[in-house]
N, C-alpha and C. Protein backbone atom coordinates (compact mmCIF):
# COMPACT_ATOMS: atom_id res chain seq x y z
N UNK A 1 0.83 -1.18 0.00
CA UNK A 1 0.00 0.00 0.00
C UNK A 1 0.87 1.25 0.00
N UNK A 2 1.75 0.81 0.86
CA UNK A 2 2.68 2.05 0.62
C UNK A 2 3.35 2.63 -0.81
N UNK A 3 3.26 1.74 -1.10
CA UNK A 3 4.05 1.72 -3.03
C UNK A 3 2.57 2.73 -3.71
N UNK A 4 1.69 2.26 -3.55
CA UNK A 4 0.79 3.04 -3.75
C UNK A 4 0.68 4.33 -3.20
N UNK A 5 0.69 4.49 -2.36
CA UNK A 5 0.43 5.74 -1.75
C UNK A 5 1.75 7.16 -2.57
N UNK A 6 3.11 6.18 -2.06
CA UNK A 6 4.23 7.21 -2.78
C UNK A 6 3.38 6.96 -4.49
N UNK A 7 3.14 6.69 -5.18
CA UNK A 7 3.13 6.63 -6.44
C UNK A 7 1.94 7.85 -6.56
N UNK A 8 0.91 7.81 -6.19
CA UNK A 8 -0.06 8.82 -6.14
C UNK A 8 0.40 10.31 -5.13
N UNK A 9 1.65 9.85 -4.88
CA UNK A 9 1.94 11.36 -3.51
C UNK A 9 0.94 12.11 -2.79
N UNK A 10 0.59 10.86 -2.34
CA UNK A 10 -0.66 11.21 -1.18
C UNK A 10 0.26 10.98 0.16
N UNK A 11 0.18 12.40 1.04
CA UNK A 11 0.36 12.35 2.41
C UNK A 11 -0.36 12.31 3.56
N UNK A 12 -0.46 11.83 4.52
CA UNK A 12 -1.74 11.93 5.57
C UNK A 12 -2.30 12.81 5.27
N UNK A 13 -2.16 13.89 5.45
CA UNK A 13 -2.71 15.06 5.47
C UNK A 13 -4.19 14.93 4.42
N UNK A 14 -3.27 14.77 3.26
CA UNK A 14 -3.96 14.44 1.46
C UNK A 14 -5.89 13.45 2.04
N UNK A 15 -4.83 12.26 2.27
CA UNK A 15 -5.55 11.13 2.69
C UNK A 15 -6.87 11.50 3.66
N UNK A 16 -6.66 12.14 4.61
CA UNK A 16 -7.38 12.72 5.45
C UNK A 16 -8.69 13.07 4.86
N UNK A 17 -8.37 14.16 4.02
CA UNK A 17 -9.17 15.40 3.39
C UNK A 17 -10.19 14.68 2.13
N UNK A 18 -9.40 13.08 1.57
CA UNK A 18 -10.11 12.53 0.65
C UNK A 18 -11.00 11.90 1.60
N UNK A 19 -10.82 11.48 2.31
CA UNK A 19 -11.89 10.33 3.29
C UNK A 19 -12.87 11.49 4.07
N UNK A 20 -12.73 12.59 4.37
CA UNK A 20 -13.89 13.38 4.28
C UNK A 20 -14.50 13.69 3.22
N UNK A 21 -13.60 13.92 2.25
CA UNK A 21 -14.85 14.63 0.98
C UNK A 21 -15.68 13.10 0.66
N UNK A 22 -14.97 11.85 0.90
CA UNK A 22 -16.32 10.71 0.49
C UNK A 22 -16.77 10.81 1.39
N UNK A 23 -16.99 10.60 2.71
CA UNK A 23 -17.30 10.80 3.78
C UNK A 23 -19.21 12.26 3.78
N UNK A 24 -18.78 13.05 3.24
CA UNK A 24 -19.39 14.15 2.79
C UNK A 24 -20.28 13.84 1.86
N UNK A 25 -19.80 12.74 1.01
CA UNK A 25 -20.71 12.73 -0.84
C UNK A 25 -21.28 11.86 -0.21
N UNK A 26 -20.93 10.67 -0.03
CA UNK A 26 -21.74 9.69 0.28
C UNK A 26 -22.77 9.22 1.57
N UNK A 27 -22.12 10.10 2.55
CA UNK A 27 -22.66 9.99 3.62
C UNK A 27 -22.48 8.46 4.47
N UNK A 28 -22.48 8.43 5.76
CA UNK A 28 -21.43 7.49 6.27
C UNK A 28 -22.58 6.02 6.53
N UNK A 29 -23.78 5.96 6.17
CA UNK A 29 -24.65 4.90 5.86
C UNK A 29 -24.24 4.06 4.40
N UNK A 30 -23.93 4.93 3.62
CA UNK A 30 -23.56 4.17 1.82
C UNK A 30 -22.16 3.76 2.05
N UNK A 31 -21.19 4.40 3.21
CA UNK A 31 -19.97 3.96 2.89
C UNK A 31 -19.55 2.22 3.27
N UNK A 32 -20.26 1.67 4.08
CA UNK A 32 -20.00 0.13 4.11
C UNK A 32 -20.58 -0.25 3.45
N UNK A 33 -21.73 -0.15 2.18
CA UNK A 33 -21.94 -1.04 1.39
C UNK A 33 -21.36 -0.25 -0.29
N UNK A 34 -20.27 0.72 -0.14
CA UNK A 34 -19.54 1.27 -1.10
C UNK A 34 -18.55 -0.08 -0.86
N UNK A 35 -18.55 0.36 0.72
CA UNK A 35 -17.09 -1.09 0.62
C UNK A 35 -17.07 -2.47 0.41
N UNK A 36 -18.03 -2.89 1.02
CA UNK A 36 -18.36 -4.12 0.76
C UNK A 36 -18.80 -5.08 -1.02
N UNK A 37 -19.14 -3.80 -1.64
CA UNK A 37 -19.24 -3.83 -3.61
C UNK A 37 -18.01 -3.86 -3.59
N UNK A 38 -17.30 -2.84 -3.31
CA UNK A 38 -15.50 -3.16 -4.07
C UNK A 38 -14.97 -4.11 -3.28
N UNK A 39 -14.85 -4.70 -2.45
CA UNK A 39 -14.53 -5.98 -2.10
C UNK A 39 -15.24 -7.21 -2.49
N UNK A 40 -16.22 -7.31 -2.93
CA UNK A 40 -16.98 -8.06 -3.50
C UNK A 40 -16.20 -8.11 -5.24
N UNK A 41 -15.74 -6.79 -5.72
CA UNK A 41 -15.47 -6.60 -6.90
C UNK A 41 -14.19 -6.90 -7.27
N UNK A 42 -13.32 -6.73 -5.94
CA UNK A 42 -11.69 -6.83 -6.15
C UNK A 42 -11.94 -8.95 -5.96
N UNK A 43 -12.57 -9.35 -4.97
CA UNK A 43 -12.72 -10.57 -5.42
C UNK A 43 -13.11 -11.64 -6.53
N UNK A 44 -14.31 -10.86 -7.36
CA UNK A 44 -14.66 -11.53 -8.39
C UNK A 44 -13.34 -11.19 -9.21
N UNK A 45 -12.84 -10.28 -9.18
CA UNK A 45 -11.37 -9.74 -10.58
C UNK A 45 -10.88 -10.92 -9.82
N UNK A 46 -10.25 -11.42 -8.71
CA UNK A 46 -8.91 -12.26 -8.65
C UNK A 46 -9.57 -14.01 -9.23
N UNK A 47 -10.81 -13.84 -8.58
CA UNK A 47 -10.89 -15.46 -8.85
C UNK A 47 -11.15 -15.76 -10.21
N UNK A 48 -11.34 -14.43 -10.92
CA UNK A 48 -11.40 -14.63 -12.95
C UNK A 48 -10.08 -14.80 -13.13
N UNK A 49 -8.97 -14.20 -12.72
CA UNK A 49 -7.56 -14.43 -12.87
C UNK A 49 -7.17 -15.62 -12.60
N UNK A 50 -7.16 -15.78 -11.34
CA UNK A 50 -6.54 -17.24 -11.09
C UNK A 50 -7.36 -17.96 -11.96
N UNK A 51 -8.69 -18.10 -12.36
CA UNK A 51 -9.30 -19.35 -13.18
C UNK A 51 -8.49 -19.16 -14.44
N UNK A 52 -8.15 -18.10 -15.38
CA UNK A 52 -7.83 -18.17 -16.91
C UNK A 52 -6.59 -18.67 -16.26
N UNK A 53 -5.84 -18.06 -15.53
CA UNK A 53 -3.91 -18.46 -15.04
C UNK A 53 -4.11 -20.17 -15.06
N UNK A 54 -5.39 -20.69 -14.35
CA UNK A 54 -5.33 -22.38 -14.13
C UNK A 54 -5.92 -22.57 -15.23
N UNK A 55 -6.62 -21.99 -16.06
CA UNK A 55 -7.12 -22.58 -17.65
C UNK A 55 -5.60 -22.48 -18.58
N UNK A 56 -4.91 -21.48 -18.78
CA UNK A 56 -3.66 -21.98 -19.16
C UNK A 56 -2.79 -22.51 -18.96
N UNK A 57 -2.70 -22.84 -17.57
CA UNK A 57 -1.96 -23.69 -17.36
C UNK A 57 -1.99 -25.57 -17.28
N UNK A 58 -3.51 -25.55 -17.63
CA UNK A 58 -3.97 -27.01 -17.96
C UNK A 58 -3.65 -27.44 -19.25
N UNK A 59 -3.92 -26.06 -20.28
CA UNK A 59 -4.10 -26.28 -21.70
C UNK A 59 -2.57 -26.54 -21.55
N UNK A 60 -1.69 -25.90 -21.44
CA UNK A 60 -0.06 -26.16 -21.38
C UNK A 60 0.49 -27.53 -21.24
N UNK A 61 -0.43 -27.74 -20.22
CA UNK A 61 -0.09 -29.39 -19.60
C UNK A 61 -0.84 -30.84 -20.95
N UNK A 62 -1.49 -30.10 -21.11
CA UNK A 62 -2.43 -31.04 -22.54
C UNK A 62 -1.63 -30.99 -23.76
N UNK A 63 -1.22 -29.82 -24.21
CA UNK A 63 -0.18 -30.02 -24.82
C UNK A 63 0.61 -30.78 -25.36
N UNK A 64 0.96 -31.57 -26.56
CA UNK A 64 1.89 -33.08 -26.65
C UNK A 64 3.25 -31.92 -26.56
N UNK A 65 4.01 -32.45 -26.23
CA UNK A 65 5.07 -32.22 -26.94
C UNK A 65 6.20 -32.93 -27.74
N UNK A 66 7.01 -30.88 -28.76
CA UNK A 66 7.00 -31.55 -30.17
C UNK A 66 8.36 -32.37 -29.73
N UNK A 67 8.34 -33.64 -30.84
CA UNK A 67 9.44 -34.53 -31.11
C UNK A 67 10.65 -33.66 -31.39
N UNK A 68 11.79 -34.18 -30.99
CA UNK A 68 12.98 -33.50 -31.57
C UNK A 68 12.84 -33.87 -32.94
N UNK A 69 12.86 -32.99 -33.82
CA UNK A 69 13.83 -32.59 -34.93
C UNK A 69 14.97 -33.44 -35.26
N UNK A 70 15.36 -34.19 -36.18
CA UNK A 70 16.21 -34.58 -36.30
C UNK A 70 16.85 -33.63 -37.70
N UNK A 71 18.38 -32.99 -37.26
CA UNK A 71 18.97 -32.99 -37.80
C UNK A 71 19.31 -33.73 -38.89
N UNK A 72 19.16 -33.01 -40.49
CA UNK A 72 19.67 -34.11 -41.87
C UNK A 72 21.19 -34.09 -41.43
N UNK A 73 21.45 -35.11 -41.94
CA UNK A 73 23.22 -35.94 -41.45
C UNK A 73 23.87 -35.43 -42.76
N UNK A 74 25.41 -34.77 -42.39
CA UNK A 74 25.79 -34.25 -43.63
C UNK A 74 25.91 -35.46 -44.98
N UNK A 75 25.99 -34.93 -46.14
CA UNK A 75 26.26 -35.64 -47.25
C UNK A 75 27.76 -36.30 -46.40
N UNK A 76 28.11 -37.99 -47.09
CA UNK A 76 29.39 -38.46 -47.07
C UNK A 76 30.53 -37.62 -47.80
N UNK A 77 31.30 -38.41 -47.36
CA UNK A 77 32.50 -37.30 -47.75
C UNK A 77 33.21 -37.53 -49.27
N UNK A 78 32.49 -39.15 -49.75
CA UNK A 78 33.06 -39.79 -50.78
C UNK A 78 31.97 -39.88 -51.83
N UNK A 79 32.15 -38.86 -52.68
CA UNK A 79 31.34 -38.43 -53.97
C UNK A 79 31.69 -38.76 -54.75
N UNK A 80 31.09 -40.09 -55.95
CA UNK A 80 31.53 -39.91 -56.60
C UNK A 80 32.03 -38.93 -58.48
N UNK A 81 32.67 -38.63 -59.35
CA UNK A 81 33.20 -37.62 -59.97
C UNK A 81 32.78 -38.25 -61.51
């Protein structure tokens, strides 16, 4: 969170003043079920992730894999003229 916070250069102070102005818009009855949607929302995003991350990683596993290649063997060395 902290990585976040420096990246947006939000200081307490900052932070403060945003959690009143929602605090203000929304009024402090909407703010636990503001929170409880985006936690509801940050969960549905991870468990779609991890499912495609484990859908590719099955398809990976299904996968044949390819045969080596065999190298053509040079021509002999005795041609005849």
């Amino acid at each position: 969170m902290n990585d976040t916070l420096l990246f947006l250069n939000l200081g307490g102070g900052e932070i403060v003043v945003v959690l009143l102005i929602v605090l203000l818009f929304f009024g402090s009855k909407k703010i636990p079920e503001l929170a409880r949607g985006l936690g509801r929302g940050i969960r549905e995003f991870k468990d779609a992730t991890s499912g495609v991350q484990r859908e590719i990683e099955e398809s990976m596993r299904d996968v044949p894999k390819k045969k080596e290649i065999k190298k053509p063997e040079p021509p002999s060395e005795s041609q005849s003229r």
